[in-house]
Protein backbone atom coordinates (compact mmCIF):
# COMPACT_ATOMS: atom_id res chain seq x y z
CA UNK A 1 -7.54 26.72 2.98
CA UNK A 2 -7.96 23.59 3.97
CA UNK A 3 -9.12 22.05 7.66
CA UNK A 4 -6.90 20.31 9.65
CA UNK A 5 -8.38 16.41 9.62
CA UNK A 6 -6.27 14.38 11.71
CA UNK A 7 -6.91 11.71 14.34
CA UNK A 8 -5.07 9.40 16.76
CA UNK A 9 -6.85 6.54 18.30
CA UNK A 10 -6.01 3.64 20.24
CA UNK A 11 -8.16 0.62 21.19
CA UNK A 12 -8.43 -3.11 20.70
CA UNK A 13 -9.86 -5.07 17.11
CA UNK A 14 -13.22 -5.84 17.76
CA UNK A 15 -12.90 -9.09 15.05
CA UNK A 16 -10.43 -10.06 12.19
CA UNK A 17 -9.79 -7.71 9.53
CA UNK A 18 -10.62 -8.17 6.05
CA UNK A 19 -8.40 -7.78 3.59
CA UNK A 20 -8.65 -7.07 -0.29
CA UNK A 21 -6.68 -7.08 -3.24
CA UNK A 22 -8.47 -5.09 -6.01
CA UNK A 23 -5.55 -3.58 -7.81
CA UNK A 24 -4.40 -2.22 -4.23
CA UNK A 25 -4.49 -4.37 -0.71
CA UNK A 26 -7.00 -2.81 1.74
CA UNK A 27 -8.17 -3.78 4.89
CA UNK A 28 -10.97 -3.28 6.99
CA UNK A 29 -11.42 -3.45 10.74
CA UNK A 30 -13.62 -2.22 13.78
CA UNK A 31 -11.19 -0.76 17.08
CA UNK A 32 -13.14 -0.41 20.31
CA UNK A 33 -11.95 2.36 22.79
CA UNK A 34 -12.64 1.88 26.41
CA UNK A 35 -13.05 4.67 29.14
CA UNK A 36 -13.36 4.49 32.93
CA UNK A 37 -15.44 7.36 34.66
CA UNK A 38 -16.42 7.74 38.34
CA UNK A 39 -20.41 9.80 37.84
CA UNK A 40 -21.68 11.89 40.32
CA UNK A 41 -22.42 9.14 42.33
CA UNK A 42 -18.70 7.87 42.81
CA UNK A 43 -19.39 4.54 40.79
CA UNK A 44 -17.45 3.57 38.21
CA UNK A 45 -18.67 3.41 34.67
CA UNK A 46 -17.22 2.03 31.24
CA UNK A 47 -18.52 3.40 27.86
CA UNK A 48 -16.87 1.96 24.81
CA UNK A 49 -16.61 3.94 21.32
CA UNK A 50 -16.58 1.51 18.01
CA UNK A 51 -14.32 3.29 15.14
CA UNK A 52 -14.47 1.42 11.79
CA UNK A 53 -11.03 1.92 9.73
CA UNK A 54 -9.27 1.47 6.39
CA UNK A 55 -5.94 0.98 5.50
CA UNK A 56 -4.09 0.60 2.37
CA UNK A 57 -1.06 -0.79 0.73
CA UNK A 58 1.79 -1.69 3.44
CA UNK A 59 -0.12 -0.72 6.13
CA UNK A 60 -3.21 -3.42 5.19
CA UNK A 61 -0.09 -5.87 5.41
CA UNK A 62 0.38 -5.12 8.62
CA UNK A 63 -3.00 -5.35 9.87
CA UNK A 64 -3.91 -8.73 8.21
CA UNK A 65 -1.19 -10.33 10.95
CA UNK A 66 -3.50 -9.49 13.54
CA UNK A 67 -6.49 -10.29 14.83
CA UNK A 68 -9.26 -9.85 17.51
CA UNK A 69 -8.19 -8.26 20.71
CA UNK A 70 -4.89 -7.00 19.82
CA UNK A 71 -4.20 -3.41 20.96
CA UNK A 72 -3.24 -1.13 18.23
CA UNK A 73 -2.55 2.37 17.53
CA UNK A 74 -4.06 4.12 14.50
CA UNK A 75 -3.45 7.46 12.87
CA UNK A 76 -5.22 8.56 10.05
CA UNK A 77 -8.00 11.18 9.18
CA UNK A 78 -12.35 10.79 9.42
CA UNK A 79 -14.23 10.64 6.15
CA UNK A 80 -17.76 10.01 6.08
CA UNK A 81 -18.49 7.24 3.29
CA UNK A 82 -22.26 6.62 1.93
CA UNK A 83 -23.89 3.70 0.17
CA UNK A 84 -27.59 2.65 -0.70
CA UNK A 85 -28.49 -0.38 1.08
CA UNK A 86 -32.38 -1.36 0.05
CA UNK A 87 -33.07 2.27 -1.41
CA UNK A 88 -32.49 3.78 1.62
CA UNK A 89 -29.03 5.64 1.79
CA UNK A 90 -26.30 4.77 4.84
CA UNK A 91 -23.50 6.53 5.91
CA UNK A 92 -20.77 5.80 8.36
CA UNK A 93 -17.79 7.71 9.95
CA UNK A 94 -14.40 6.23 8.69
CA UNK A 95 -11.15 6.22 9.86
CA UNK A 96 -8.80 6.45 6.72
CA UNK A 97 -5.59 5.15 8.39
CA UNK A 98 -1.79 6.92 7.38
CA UNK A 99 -0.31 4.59 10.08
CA UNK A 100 -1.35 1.33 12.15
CA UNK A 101 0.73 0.27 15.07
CA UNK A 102 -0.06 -3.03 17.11
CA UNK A 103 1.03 -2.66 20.71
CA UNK A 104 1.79 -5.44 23.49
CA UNK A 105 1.74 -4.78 26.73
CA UNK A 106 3.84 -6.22 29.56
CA UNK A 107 4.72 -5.42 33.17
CA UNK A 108 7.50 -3.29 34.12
CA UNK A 109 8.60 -5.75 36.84
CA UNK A 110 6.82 -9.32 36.91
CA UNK A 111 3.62 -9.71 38.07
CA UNK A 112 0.40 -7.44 37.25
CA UNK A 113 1.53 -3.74 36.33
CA UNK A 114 -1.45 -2.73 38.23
CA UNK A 115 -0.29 -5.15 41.57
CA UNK A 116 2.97 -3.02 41.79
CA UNK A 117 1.39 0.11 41.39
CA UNK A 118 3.13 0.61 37.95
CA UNK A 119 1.91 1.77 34.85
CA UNK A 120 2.14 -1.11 32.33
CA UNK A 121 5.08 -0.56 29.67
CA UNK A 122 3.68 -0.31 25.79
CA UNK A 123 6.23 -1.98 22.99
CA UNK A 124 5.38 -1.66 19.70
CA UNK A 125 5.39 -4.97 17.30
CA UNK A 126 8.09 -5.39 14.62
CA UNK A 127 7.62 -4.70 11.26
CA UNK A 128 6.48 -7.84 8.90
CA UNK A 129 8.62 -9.89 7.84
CA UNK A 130 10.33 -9.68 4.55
CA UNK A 131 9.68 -5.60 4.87
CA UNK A 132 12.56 -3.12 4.74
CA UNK A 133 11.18 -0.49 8.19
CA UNK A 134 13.43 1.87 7.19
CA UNK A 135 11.52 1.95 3.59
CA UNK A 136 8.53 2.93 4.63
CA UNK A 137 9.35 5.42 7.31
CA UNK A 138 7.50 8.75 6.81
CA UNK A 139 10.47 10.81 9.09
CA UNK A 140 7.96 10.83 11.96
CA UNK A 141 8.22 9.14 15.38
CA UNK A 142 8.41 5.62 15.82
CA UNK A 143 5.08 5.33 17.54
């Protein structure tokens, strides 16, 4: 039986992706996840979690039209790769992405979201160009 392995993760590209054509495009990239906290003492605190990810094929298209900052969306399941680096062996916790969205954000109404009291309204980017959306639709939601 196997273990249920999936996660969902949104944050912004820490740097450029790199991208790599050995037989099959993949690209790697570094999201950073913020979160706001009050402590006990009622002041505010940010801690930010660094994921590094893969993706692969279409989806390593789509990443290699962004780059550092943008806001996306990434589904996929963890995998712990290992490599010797001086004798000594590394290991890191990797995203293995099934999906990558990239996600703008505007305001609702003009202005700062936050100004108006409004939540700010997500849109996801287009597909790339020359690329059939339809084609490489897995029957899930568009998000």
């Amino acid at each position: 039986m196997s273990d249920l392995n999936v996660t969902v993760m949104s944050g912004r590209l820490v740097r450029n992706p790199i991208v790599r054509n050995n037989g099959s495009r993949v690209s790697f990239f570094t999201i950073a996840a913020n979160r706001h906290y009050q402590d006990k003492a009622e002041v505010w605190q940010e801690e930010t979690a660094f994921l590094a990810c893969k993706s692969f094929g279409w989806w390593a298209d789509v990443v290699a039209r962004h780059g550092t900052g943008d806001m996306a969306l990434v589904e996929g399941r963890l995998r712990t790769e290992s490599w010797s680096d001086q004798g000594a062996t590394r290991s890191q916790l990797v995203l293995v992405c099934d999906s990558v969205r990239f996600i703008s954000i505007t305001p609702q109404s003009g202005g700062d979201p936050q100004a108006n009291g409004l939540p700010p309204r997500f849109e996801l980017d287009p597909s790339p160009a020359g690329t059939d959306a339809a084609a490489v639709t897995d029957g899930g939601p568009p998000f």
